[in-house]
C-alpha atoms as a PDB file:
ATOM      1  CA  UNK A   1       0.000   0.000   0.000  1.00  0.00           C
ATOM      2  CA  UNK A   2       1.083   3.598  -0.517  1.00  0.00           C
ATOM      3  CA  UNK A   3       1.169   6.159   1.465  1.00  0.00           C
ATOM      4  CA  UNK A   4       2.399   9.491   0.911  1.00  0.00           C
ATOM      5  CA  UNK A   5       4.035  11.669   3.553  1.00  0.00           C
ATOM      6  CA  UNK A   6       2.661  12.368   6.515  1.00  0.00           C
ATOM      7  CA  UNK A   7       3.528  15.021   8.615  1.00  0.00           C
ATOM      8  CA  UNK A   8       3.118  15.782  12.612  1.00  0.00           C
ATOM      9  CA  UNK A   9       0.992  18.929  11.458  1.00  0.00           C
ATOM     10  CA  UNK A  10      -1.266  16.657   9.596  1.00  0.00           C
ATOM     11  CA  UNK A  11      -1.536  13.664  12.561  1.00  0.00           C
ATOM     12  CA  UNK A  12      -2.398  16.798  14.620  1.00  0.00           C
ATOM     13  CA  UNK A  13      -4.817  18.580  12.397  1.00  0.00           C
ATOM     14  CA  UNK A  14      -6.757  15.098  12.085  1.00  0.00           C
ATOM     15  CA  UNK A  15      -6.805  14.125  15.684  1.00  0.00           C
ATOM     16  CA  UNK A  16      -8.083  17.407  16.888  1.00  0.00           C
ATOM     17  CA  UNK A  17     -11.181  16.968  15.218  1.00  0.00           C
ATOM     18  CA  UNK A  18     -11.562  13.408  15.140  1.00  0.00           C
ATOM     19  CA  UNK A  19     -11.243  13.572  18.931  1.00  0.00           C
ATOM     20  CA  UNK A  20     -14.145  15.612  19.371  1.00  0.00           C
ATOM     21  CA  UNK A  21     -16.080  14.096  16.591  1.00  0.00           C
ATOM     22  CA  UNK A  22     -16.070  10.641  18.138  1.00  0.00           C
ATOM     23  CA  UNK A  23     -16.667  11.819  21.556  1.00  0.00           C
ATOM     24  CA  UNK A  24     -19.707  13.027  20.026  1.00  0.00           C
ATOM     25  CA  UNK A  25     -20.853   9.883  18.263  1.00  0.00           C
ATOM     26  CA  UNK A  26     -20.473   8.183  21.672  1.00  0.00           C
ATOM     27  CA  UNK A  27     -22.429  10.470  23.380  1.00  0.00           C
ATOM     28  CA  UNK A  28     -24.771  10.208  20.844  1.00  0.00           C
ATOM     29  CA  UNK A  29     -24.373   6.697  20.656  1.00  0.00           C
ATOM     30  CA  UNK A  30     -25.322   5.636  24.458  1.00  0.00           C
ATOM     31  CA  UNK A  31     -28.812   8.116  23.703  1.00  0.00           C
ATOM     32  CA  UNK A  32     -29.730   6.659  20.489  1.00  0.00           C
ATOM     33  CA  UNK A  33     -28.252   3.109  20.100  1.00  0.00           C
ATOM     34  CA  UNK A  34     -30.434   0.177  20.762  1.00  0.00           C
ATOM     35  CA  UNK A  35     -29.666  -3.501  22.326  1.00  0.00           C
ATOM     36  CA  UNK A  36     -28.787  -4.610  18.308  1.00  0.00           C
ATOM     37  CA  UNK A  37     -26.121  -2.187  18.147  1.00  0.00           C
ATOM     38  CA  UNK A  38     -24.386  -3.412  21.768  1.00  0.00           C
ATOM     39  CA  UNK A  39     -24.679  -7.101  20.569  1.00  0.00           C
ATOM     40  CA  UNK A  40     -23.314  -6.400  17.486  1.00  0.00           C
ATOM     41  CA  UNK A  41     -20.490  -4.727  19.061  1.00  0.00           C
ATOM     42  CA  UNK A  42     -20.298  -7.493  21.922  1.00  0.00           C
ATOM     43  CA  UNK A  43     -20.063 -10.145  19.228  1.00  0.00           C
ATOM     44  CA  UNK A  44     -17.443  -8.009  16.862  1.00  0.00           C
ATOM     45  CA  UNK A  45     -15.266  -8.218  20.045  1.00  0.00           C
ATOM     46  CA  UNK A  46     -15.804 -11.776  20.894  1.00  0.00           C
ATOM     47  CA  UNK A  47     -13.926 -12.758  17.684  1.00  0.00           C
ATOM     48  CA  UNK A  48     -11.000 -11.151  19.079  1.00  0.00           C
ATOM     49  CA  UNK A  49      -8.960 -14.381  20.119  1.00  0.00           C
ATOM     50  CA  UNK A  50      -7.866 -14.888  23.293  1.00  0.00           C
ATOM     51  CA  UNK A  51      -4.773 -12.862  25.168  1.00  0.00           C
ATOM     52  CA  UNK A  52      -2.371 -15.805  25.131  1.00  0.00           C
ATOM     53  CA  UNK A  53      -3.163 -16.595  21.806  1.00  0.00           C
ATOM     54  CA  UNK A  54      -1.182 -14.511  18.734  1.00  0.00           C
ATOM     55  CA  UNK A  55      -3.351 -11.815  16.734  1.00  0.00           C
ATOM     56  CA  UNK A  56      -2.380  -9.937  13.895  1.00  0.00           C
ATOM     57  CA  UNK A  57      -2.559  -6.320  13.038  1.00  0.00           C
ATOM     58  CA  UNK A  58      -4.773  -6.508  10.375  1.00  0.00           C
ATOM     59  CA  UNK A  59      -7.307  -8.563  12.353  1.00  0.00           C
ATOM     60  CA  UNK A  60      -7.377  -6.283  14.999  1.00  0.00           C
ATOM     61  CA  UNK A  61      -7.728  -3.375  12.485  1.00  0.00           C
ATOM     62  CA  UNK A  62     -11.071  -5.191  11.491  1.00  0.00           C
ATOM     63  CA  UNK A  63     -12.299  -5.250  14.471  1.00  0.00           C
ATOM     64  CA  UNK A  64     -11.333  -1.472  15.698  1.00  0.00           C
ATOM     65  CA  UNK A  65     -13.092  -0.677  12.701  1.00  0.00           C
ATOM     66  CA  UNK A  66     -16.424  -2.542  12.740  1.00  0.00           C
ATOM     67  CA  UNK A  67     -16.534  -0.977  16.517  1.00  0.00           C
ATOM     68  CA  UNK A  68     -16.465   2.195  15.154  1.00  0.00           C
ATOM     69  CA  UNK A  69     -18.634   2.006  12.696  1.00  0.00           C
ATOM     70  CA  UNK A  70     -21.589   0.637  14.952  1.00  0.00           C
ATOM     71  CA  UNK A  71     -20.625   3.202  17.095  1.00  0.00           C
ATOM     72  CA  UNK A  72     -20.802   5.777  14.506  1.00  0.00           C
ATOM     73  CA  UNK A  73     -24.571   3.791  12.824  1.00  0.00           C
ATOM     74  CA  UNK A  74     -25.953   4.093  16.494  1.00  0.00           C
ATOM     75  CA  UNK A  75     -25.967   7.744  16.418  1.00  0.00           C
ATOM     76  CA  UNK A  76     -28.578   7.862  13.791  1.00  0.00           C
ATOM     77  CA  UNK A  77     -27.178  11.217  12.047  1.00  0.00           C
ATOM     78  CA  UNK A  78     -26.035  10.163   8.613  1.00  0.00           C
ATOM     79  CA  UNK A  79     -24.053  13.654   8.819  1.00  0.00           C
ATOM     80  CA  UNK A  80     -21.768  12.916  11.247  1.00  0.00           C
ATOM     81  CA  UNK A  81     -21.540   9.282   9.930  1.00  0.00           C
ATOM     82  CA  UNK A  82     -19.972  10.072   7.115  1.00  0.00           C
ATOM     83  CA  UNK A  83     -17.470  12.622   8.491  1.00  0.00           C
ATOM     84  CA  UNK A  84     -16.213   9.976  10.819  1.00  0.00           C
ATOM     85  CA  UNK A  85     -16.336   7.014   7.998  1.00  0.00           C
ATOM     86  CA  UNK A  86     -13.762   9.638   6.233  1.00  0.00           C
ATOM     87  CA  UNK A  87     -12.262  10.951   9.286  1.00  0.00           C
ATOM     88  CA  UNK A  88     -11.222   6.685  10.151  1.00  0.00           C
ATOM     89  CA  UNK A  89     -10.067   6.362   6.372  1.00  0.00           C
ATOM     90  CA  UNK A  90      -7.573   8.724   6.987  1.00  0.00           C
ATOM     91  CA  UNK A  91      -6.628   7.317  10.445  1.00  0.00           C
ATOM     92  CA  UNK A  92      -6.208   3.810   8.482  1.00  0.00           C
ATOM     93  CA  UNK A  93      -4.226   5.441   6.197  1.00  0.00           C
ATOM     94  CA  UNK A  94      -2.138   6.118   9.301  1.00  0.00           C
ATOM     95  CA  UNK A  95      -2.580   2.877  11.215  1.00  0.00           C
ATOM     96  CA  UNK A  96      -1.243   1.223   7.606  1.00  0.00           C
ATOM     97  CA  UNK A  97       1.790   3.541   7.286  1.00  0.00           C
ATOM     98  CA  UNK A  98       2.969   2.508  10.915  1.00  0.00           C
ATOM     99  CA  UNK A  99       2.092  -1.148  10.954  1.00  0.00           C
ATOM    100  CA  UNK A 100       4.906  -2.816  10.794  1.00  0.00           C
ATOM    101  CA  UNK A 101       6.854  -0.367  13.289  1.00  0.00           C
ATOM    102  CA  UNK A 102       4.176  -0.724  16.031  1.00  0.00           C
ATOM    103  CA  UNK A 103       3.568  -3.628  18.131  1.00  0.00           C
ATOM    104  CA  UNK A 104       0.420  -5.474  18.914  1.00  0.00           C
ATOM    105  CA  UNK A 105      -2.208  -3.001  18.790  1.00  0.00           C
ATOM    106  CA  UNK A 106      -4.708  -5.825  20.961  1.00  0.00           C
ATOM    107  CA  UNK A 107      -4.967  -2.995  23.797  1.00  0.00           C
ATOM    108  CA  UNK A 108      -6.113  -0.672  21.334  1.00  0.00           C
ATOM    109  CA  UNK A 109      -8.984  -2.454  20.173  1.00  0.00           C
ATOM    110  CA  UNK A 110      -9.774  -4.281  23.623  1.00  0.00           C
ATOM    111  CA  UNK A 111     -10.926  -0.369  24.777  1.00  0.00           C
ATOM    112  CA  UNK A 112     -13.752  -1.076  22.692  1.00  0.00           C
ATOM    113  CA  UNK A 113     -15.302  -3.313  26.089  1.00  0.00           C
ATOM    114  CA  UNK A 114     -15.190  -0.522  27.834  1.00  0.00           C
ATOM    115  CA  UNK A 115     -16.570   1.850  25.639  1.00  0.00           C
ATOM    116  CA  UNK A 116     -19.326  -0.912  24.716  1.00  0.00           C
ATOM    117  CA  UNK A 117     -19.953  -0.951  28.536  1.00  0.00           C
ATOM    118  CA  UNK A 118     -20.553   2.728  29.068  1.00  0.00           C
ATOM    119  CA  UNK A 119     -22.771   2.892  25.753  1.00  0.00           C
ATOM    120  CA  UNK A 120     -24.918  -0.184  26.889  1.00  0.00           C
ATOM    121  CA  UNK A 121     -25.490   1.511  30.290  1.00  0.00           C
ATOM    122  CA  UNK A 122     -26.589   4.688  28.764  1.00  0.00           C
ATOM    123  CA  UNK A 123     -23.765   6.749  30.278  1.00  0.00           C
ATOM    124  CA  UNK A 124     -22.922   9.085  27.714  1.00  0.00           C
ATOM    125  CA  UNK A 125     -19.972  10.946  29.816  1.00  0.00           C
ATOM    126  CA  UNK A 126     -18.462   7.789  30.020  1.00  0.00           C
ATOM    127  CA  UNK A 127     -18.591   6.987  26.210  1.00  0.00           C
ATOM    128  CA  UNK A 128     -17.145  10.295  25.430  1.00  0.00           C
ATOM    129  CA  UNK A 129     -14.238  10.320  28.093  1.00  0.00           C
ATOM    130  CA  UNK A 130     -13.284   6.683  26.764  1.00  0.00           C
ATOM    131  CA  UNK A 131     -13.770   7.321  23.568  1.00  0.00           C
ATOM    132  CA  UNK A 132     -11.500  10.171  23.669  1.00  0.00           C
ATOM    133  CA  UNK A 133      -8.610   8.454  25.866  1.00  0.00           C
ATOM    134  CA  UNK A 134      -8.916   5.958  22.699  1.00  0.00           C
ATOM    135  CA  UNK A 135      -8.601   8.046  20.475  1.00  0.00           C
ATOM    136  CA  UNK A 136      -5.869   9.978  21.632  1.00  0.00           C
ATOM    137  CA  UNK A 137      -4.070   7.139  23.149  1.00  0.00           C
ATOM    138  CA  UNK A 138      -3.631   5.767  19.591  1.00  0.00           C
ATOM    139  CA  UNK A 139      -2.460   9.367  17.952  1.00  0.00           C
ATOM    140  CA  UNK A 140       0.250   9.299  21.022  1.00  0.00           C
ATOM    141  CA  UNK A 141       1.194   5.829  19.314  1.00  0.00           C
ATOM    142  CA  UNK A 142       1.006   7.140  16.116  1.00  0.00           C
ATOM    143  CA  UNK A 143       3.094  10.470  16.524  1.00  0.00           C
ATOM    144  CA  UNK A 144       5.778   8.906  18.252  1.00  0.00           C
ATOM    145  CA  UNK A 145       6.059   6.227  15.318  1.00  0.00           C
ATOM    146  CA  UNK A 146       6.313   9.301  12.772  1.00  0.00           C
ATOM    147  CA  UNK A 147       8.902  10.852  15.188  1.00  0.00           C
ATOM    148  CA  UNK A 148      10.940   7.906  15.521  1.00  0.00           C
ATOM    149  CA  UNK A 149      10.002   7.097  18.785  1.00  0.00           C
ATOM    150  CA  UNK A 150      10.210   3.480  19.773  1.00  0.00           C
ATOM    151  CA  UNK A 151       9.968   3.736  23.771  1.00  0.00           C
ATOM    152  CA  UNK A 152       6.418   3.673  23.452  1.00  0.00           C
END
């Protein structure tokens, strides 16, 4: 895959405003998302194998992504659902261009429990904090990847 070059200016242009765009969908998320959206979710995250067993990137990519995307469904505003589906392209894009200098990215993606507990329970302050320690938990990852980082 190709990716051009991405700068620190960039990373932080597109994390400032998909930080408070997904904090958003969450909140929005645990008001309008029914029981079918949390199974879903629960069930996207049960096919993440087991800690002691190996997982690769691209799996785990799969599943980060389906999260997000029921996440981004439950909110019911087809507006903001597409912004985000573009917003997580370009992330991707990112997640891609680091891959093979980042480890495991299983913590990433087991967040989503969490974040599937908080939205299930209705608590929409909770959504939005997790969602935004996920979210900017990763771009930490990321940034220090682009900066050459490795004590991550």
């Amino acid at each position: 895959m190709f990716v051009t070059d991405i700068g620190v200016r960039d990373l932080q242009h597109l994390f400032e405003l998909r930080v408070e765009l997904e904090s958003l969908a969450a909140r929005l998320a645990a008001r309008r998302g029914r029981a079918e959206h949390w199974q879903k979710m629960a069930a996207t995250l049960a096919a993440l194998p087991p800690d002691e067993e190996p997982v690769d990137n691209e799996t785990l990519i799969a599943i980060d992504h389906a999260c997000h995307k029921i996440i981004y469904e439950a909110t019911e505003n087809e507006f903001l659902q597409d912004t985000l589906n573009t917003m997580y392209t370009l992330s991707l894009r990112l997640w891609y261009f680091g891959l093979t200098q980042m480890g495991s990215m299983r913590h990433a993606v087991l967040e989503h429990r969490n974040i599937l507990a908080a939205l299930a329970s209705r608590d929409a302050d909770l959504a939005a904090e997790l969602t935004q320690f996920h979210i900017r938990a990763f771009q930490e990852e990321i940034q220090a990847m682009i900066l050459g980082k490795t004590d991550l």
